[in-house]
N, C-alpha and C. Protein backbone atom coordinates (compact mmCIF):
# COMPACT_ATOMS: atom_id res chain seq x y z
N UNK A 1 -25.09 -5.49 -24.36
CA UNK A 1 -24.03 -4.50 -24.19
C UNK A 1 -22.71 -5.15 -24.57
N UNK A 2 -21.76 -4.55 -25.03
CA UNK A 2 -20.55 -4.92 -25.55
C UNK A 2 -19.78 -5.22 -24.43
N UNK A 3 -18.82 -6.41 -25.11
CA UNK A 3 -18.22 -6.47 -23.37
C UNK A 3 -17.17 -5.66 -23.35
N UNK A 4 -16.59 -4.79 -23.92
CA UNK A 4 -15.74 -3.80 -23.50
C UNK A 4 -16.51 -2.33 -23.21
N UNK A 5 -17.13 -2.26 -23.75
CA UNK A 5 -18.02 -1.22 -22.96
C UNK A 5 -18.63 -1.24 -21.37
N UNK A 6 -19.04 -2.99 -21.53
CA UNK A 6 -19.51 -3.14 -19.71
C UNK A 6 -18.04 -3.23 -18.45
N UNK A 7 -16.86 -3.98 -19.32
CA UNK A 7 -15.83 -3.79 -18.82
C UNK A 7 -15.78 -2.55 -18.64
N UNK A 8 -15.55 -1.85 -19.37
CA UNK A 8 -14.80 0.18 -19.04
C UNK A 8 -15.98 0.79 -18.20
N UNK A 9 -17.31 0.34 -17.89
CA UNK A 9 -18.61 0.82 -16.83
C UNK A 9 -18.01 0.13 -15.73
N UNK A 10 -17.99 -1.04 -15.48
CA UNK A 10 -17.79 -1.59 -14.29
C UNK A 10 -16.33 -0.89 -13.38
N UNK A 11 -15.32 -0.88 -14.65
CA UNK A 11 -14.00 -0.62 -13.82
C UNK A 11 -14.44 1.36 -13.53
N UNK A 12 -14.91 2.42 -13.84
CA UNK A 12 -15.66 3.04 -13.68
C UNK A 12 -15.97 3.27 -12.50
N UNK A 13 -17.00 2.42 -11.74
CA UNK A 13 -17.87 2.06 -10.91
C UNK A 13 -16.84 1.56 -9.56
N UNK A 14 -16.12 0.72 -10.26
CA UNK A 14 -15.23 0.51 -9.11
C UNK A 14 -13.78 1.08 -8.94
N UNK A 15 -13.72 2.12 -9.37
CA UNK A 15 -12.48 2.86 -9.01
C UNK A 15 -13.36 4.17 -8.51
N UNK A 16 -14.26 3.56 -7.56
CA UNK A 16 -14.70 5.20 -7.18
C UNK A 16 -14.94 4.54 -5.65
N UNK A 17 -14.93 3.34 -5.18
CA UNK A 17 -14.57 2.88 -3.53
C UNK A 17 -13.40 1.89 -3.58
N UNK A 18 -12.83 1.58 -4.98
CA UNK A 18 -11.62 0.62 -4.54
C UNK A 18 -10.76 0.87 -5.31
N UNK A 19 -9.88 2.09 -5.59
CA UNK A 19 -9.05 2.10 -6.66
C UNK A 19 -8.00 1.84 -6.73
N UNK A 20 -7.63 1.46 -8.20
CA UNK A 20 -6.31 0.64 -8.42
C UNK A 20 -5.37 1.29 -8.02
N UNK A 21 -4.19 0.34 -7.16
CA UNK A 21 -3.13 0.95 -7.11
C UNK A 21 -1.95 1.31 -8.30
N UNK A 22 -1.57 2.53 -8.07
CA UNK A 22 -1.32 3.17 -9.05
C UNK A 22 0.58 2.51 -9.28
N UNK A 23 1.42 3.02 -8.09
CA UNK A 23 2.49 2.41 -7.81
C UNK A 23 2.73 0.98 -7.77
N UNK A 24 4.18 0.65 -8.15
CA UNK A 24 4.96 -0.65 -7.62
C UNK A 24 4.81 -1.24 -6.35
N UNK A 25 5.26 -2.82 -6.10
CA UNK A 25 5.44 -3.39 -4.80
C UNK A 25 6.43 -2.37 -3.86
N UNK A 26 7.93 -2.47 -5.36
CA UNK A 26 8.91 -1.59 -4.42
C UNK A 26 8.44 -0.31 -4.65
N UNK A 27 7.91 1.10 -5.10
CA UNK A 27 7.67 1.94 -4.34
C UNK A 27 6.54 1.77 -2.95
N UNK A 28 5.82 0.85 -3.22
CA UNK A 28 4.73 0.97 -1.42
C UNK A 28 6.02 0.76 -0.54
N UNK A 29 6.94 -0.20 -0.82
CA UNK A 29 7.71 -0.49 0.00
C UNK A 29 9.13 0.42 0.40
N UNK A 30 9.26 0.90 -0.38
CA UNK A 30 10.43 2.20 -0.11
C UNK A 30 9.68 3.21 0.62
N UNK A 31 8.39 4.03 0.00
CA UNK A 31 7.30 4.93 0.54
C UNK A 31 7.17 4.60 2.31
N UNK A 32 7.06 3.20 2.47
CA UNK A 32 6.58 2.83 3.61
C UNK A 32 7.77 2.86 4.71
N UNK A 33 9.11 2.11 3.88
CA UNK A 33 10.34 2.49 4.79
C UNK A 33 10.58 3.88 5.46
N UNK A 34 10.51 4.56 4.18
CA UNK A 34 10.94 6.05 4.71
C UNK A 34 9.97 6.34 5.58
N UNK A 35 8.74 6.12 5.35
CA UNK A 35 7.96 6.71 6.67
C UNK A 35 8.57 6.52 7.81
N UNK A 36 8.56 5.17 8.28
CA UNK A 36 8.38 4.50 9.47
C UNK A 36 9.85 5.12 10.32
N UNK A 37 10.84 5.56 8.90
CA UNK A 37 12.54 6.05 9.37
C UNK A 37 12.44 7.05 9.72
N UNK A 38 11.30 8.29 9.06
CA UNK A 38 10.79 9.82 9.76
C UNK A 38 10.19 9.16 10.91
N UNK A 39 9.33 8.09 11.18
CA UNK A 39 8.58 8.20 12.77
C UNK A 39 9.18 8.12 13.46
N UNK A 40 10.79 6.81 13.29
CA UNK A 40 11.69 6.35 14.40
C UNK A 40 12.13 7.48 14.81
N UNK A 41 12.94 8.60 13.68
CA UNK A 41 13.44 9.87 13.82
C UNK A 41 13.24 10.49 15.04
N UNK A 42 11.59 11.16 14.72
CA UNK A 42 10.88 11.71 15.24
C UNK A 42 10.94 11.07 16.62
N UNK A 43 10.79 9.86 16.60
CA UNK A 43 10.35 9.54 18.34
C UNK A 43 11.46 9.41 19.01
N UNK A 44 12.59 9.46 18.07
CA UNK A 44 14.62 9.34 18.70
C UNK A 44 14.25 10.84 19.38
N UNK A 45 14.06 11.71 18.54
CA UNK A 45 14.09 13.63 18.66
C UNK A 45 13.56 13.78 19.96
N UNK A 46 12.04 13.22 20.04
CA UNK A 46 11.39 13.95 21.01
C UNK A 46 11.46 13.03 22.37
N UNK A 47 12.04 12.31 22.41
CA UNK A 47 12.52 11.33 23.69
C UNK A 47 13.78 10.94 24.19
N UNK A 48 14.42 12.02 23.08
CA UNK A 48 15.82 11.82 22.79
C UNK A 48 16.21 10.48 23.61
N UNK A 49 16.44 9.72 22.53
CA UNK A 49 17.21 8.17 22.61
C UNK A 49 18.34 8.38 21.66
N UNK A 50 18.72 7.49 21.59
CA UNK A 50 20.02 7.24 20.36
C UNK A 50 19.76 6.16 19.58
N UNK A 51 19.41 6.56 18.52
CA UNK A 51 18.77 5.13 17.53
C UNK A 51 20.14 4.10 16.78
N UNK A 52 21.54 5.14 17.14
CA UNK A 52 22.87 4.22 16.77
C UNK A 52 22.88 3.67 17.99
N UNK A 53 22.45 3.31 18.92
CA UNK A 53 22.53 2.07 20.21
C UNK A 53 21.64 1.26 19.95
N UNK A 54 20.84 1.23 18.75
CA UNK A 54 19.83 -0.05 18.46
C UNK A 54 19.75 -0.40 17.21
N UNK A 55 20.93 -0.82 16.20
CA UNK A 55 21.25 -0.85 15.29
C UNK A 55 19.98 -1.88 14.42
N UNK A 56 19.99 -3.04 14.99
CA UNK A 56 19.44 -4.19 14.85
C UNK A 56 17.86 -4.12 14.73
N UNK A 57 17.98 -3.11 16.03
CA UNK A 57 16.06 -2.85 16.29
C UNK A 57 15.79 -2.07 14.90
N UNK A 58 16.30 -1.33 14.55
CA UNK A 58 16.04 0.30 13.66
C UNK A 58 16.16 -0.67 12.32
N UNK A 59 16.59 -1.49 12.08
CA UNK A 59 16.55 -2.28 10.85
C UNK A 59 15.77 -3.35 10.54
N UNK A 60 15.11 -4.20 11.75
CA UNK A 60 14.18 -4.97 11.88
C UNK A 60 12.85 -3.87 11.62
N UNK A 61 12.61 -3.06 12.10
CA UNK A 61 11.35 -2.06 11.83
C UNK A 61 11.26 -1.27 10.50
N UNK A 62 12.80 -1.21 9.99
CA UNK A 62 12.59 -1.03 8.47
C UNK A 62 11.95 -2.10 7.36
N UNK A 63 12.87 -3.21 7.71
CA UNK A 63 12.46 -4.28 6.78
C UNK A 63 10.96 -4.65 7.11
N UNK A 64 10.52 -4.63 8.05
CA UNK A 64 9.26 -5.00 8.37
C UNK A 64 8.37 -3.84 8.03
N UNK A 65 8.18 -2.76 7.71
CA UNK A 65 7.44 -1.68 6.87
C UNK A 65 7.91 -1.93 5.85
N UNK A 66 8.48 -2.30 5.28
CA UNK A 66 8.92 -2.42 3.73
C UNK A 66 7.79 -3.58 3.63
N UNK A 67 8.04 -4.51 3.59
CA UNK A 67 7.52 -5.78 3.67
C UNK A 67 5.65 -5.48 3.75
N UNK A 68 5.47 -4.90 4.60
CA UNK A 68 3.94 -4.52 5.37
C UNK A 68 3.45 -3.78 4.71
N UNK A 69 4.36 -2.76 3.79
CA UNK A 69 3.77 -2.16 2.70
C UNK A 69 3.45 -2.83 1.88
N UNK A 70 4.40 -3.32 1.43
CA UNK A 70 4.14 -4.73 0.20
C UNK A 70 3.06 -5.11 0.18
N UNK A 71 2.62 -5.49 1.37
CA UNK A 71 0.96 -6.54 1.15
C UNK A 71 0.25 -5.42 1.27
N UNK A 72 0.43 -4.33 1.88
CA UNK A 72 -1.15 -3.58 1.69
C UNK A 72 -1.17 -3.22 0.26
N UNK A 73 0.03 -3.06 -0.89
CA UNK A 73 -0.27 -3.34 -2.10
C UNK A 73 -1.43 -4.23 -2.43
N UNK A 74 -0.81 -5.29 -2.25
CA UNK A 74 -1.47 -6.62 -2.73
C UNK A 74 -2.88 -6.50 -2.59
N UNK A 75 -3.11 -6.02 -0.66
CA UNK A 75 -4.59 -6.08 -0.45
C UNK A 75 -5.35 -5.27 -1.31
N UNK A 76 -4.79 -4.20 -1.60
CA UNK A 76 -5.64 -3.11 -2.72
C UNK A 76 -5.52 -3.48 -3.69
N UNK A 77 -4.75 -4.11 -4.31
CA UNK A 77 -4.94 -5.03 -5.44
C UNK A 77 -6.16 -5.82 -5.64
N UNK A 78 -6.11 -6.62 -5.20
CA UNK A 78 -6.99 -7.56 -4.98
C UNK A 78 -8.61 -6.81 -4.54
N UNK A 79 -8.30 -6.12 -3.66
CA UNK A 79 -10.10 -5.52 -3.07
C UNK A 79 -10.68 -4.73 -4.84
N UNK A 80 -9.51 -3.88 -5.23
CA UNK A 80 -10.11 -3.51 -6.97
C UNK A 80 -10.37 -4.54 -7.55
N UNK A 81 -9.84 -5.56 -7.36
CA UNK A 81 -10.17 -6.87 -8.87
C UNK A 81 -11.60 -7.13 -8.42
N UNK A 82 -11.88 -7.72 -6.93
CA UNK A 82 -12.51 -8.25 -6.60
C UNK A 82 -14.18 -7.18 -6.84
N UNK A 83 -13.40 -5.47 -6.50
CA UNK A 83 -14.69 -4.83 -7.03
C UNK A 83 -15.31 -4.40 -8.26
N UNK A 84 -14.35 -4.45 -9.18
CA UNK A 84 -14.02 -4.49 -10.59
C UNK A 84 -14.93 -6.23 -11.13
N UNK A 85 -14.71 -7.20 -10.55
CA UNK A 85 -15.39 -8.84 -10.68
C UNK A 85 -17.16 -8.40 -10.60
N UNK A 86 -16.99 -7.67 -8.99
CA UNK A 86 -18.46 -7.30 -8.48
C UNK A 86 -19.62 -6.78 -9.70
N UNK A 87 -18.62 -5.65 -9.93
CA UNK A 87 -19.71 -4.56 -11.16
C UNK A 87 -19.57 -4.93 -12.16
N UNK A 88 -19.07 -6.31 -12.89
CA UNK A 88 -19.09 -6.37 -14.00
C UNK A 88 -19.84 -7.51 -14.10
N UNK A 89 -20.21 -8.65 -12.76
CA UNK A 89 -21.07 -9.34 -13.18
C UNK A 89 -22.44 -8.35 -12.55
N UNK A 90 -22.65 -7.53 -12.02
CA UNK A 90 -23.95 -6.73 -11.90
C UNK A 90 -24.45 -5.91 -13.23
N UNK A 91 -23.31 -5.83 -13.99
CA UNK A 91 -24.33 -5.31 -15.23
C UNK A 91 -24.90 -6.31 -16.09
């Protein structure tokens, strides 16, 4: 079999339980900020706190979802290569 043919089967095969991430480091990581800034929101709203009396906290929990997104990039990165490696030495 040609090896670009078993290449384009394998990646195939493995973008159907590990697929490539499609986005940037910085969009997982912007994507992930904004979430975590709707949850703080949300949990300021419904417990009503004041999230301007925790300036420091509300920015430590940003940078740290930014960041935390980042690697779950990476990890999906890596779990495709690694399943993409799998099916191409199985053919």
């Amino acid at each position: 079999m040609k090896d670009e043919k078993r290449r384009g089967i394998a990646r195939g095969v493995a973008e159907e339980y590990a697929p490539q991430p499609i986005s940037s480091y910085l969009m997982y990581g912007i994507v992930g900020a904004s979430l975590a800034g709707l949850g703080l929101y949300a949990f300021a709203v419904f417990y009503d706190v004041d999230l301007i009396a925790y300036p420091v906290w509300i920015v430590a929990a940003l940078v740290a979802t930014f960041f935390a997104s980042m690697v779950l990039r990476m990890v999906r990165s890596r779990r495709h290569r690694a399943a993409h490696r799998h099916e191409y030495d199985k053919l």
